[in-house]
C-alpha atoms as a PDB file:
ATOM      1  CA  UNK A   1     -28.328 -45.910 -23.004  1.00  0.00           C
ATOM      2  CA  UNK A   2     -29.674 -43.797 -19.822  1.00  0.00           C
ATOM      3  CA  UNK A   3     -28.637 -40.622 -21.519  1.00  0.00           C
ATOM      4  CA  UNK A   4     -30.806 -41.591 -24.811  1.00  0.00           C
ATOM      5  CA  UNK A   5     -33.725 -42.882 -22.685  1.00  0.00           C
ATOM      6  CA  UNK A   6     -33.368 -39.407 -20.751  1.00  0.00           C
ATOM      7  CA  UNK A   7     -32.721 -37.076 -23.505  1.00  0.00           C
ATOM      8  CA  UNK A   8     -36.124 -38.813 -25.301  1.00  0.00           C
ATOM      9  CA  UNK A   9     -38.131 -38.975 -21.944  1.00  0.00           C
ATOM     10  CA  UNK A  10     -37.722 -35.114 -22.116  1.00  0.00           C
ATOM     11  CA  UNK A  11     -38.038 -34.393 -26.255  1.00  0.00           C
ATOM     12  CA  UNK A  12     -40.871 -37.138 -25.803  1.00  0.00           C
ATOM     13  CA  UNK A  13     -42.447 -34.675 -22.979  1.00  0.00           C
ATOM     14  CA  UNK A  14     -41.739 -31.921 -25.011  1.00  0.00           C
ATOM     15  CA  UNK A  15     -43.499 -32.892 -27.784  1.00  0.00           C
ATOM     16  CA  UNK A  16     -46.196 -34.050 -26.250  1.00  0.00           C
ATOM     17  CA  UNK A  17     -46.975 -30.924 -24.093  1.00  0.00           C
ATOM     18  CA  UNK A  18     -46.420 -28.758 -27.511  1.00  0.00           C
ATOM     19  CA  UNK A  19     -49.466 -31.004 -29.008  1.00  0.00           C
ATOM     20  CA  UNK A  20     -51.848 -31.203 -25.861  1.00  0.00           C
ATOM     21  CA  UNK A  21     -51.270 -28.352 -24.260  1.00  0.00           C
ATOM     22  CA  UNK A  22     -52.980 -26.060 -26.563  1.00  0.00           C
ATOM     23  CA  UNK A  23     -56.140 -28.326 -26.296  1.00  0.00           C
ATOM     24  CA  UNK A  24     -55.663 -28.471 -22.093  1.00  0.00           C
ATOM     25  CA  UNK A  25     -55.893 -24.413 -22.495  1.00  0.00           C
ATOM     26  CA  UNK A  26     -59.168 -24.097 -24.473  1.00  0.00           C
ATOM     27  CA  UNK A  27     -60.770 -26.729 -22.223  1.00  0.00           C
ATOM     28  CA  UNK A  28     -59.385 -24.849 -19.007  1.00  0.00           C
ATOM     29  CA  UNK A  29     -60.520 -21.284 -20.516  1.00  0.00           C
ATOM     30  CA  UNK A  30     -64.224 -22.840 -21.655  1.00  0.00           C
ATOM     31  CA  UNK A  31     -64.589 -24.448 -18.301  1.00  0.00           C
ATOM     32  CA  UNK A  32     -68.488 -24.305 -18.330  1.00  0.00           C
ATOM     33  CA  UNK A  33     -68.492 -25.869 -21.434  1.00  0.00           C
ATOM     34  CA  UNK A  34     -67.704 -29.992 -21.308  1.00  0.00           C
ATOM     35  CA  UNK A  35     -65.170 -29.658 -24.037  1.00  0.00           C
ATOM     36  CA  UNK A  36     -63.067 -33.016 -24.304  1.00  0.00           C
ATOM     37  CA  UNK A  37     -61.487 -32.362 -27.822  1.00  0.00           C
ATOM     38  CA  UNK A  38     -58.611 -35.412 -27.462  1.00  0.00           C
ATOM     39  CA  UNK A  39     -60.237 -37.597 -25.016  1.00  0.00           C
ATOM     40  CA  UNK A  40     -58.851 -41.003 -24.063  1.00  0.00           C
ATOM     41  CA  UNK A  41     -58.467 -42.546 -27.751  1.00  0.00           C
ATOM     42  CA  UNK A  42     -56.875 -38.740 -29.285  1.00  0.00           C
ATOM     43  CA  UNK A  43     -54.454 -39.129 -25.994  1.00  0.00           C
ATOM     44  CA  UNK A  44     -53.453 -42.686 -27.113  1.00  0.00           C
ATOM     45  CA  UNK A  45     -52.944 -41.894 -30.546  1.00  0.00           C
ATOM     46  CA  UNK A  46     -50.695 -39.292 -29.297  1.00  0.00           C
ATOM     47  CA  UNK A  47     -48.888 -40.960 -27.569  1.00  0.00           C
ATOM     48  CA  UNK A  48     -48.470 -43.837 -30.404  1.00  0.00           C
ATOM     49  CA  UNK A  49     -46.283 -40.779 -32.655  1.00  0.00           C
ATOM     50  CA  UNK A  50     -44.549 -40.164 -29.344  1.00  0.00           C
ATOM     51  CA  UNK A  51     -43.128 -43.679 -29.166  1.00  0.00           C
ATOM     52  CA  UNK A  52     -42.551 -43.778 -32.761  1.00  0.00           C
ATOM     53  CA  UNK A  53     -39.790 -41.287 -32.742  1.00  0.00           C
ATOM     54  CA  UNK A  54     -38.682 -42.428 -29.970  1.00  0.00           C
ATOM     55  CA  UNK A  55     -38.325 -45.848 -31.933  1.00  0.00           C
ATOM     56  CA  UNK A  56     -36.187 -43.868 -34.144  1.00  0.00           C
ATOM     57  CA  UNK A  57     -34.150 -42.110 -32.250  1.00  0.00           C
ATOM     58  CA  UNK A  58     -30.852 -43.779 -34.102  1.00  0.00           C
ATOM     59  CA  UNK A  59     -32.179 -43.477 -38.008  1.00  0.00           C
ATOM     60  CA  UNK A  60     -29.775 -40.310 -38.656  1.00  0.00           C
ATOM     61  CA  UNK A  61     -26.448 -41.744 -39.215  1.00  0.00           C
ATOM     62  CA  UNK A  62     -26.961 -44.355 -36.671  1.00  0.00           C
ATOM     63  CA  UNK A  63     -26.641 -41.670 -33.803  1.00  0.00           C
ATOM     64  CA  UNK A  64     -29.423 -40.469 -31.308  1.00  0.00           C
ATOM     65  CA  UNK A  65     -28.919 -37.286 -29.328  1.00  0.00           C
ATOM     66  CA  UNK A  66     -26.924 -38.454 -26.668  1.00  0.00           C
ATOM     67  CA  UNK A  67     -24.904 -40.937 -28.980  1.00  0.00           C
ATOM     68  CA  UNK A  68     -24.046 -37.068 -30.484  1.00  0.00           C
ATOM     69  CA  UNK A  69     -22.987 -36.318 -27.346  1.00  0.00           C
ATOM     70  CA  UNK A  70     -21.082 -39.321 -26.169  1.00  0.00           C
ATOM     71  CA  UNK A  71     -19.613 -39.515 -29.618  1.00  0.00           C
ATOM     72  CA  UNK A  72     -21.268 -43.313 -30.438  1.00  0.00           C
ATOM     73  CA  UNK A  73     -23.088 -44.834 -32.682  1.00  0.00           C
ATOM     74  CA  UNK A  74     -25.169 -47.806 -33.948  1.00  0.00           C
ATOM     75  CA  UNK A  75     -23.082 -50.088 -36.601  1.00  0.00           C
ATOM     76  CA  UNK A  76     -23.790 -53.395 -38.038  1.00  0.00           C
ATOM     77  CA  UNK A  77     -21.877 -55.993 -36.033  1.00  0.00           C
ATOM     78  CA  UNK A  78     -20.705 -57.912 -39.577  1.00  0.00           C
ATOM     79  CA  UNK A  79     -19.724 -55.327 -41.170  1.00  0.00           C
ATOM     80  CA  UNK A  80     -19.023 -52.221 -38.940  1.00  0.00           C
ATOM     81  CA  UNK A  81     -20.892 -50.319 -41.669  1.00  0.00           C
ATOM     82  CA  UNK A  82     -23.401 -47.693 -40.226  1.00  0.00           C
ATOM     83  CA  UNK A  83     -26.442 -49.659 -39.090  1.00  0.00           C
ATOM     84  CA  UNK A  84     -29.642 -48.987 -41.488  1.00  0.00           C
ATOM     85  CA  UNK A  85     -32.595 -46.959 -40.514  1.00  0.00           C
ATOM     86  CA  UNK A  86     -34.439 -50.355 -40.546  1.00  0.00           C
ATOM     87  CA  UNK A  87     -32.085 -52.049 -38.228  1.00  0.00           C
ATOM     88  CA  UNK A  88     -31.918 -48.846 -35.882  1.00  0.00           C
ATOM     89  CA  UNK A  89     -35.918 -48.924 -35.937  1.00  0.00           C
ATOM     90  CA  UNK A  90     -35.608 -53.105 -34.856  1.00  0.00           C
ATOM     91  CA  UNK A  91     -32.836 -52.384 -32.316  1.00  0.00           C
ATOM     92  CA  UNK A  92     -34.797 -49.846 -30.484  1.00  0.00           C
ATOM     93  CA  UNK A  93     -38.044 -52.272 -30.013  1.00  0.00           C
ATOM     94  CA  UNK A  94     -36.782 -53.575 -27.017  1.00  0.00           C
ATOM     95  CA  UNK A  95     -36.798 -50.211 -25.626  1.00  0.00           C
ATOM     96  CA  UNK A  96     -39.688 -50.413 -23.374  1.00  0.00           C
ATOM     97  CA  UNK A  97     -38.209 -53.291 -21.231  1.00  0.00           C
ATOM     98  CA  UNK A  98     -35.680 -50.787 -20.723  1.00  0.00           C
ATOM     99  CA  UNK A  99     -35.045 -51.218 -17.049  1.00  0.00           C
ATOM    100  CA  UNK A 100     -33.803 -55.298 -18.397  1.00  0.00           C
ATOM    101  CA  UNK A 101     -31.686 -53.627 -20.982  1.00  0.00           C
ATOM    102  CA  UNK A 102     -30.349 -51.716 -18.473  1.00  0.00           C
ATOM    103  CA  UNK A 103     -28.897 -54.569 -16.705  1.00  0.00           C
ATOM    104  CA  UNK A 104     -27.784 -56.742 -19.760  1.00  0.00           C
ATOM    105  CA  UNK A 105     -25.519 -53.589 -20.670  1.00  0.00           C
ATOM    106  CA  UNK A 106     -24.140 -53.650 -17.859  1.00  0.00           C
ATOM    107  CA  UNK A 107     -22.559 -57.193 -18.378  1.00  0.00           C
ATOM    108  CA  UNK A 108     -22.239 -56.439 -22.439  1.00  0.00           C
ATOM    109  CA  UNK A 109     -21.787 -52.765 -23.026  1.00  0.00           C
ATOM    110  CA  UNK A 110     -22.046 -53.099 -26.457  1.00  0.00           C
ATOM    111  CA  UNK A 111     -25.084 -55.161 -27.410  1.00  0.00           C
ATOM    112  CA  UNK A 112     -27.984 -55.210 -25.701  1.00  0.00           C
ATOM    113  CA  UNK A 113     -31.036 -57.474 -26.371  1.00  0.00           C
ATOM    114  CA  UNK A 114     -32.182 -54.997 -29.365  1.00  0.00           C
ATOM    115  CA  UNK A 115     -28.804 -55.204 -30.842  1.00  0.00           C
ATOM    116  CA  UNK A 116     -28.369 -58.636 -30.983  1.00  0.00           C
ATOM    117  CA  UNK A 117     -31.732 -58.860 -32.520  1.00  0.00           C
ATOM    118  CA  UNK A 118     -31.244 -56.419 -35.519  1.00  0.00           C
ATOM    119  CA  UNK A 119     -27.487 -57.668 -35.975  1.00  0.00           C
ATOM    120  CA  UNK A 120     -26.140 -54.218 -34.504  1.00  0.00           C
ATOM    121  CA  UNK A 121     -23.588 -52.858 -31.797  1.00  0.00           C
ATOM    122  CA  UNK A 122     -22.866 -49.452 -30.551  1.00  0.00           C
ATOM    123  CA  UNK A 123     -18.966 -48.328 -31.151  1.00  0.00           C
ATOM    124  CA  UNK A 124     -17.206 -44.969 -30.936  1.00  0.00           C
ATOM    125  CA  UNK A 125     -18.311 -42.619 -33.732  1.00  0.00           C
ATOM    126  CA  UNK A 126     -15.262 -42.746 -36.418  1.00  0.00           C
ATOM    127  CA  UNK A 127     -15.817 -40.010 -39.103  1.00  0.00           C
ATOM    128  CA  UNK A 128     -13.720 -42.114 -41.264  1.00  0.00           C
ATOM    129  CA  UNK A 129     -16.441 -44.805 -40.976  1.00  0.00           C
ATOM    130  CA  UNK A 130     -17.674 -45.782 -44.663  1.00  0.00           C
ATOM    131  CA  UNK A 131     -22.009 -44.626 -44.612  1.00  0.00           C
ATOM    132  CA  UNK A 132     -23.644 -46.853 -46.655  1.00  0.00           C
ATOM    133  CA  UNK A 133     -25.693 -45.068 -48.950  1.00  0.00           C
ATOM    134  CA  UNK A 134     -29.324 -44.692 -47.380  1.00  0.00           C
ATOM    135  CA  UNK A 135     -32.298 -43.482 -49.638  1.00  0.00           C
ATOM    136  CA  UNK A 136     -35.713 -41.628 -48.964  1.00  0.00           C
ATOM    137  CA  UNK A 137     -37.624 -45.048 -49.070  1.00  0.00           C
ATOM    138  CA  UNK A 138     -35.130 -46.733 -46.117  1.00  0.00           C
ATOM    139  CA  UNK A 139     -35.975 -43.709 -43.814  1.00  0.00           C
ATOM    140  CA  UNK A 140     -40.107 -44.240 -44.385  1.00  0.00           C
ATOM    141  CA  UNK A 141     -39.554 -47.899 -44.259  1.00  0.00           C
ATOM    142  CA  UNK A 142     -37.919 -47.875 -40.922  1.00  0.00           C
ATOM    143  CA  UNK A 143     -40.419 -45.068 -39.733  1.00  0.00           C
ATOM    144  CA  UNK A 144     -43.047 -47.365 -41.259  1.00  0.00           C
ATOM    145  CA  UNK A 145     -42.072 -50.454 -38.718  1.00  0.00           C
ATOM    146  CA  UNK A 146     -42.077 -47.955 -36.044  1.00  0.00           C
ATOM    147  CA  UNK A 147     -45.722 -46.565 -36.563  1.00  0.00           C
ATOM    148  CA  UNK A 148     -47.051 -49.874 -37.692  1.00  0.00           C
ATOM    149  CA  UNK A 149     -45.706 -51.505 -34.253  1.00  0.00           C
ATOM    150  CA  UNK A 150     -46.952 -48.916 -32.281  1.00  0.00           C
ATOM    151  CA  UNK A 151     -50.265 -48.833 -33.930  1.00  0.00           C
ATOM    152  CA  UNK A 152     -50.905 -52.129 -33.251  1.00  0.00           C
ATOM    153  CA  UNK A 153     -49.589 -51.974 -29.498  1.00  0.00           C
ATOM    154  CA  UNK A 154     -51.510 -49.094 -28.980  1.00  0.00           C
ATOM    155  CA  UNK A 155     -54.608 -51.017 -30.626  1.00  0.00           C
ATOM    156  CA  UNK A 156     -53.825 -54.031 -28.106  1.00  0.00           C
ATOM    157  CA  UNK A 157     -53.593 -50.985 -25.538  1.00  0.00           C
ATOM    158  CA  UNK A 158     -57.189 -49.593 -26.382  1.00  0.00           C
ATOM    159  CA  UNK A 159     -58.915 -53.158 -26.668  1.00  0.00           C
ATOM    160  CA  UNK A 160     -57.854 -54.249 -23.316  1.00  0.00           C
ATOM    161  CA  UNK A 161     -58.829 -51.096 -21.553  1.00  0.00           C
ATOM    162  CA  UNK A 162     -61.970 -51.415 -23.353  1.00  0.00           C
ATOM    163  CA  UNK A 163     -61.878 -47.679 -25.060  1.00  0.00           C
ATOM    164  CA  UNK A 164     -63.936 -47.699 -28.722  1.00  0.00           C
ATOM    165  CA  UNK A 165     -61.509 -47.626 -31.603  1.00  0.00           C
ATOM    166  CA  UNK A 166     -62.508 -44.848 -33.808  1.00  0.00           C
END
């Protein structure tokens, strides 16, 4: 779990300084000019796709980039099938109380709070494992949840810091 939220924190940084940092350049090089092209709300909404991949971070295959790595991934606990995009997408949710994941893992290793609310665990990666087969419209529904969920956080965000909603 601390490699994923690492590996993330730093694609998530990535990202984000790929986006902004072309922006942060023409403002620097126009500096006599008051040229704020994202401002607060563009920053936010930013931000928002930022935490939606990091939502789903599992979707492939049930296996983020340090699952990859650690050879893991995200199965449903009835079945042991692969876990769905969906359930992936509900699983990581709980993600930004990670520091209280952190410690439930350490007493169940397996399934933290997000797993045992989408139904999932985290097992060795078995190539022999049967996929279930996952379609087009599973990966935009999970990606879906993510961006509606962070929309409306990010909303909740802008209303009670009392920035204008374009």
């Amino acid at each position: 779990m601390l490699v994923d939220h690492f590996a993330m924190t730093f694609l998530s940084a990535l990202g984000a300084m790929l986006i902004i940092a072309p922006f942060a350049l023409i403002q620097n090089l126009m500096n006599d000019i008051e040229l704020n092209v994202l401002g607060l709300s563009g920053n936010i909404f930013f931000m928002g796709l930022i935490f939606s991949l990091y939502y789903n971070k599992d979707i492939l295959n049930g296996r983020s980039v340090a699952k990859r790595l650690l050879r893991l991934q995200v199965v449903d606990n009835k079945s042991n099938l692969v876990a769905t995009p969906a359930q992936c997408v509900m699983r990581s949710l709980t993600l930004p109380m990670w520091p209280v994941e952190v410690l439930v893992t350490l007493f169940s290793p397996t399934r933290r709070i997000g797993d045992r609310i989408a139904g999932t665990r985290v097992v060795s990666f078995d190539p022999e494992r049967r996929d279930p087969p996952v379609g087009k419209t599973q990966y935009a529904i999970a990606i879906l949840i993510s961006l509606a969920i962070v929309t409306l956080t990010m909303g909740l965000v802008q209303i009670m810091i009392g920035v204008p909603i374009p």
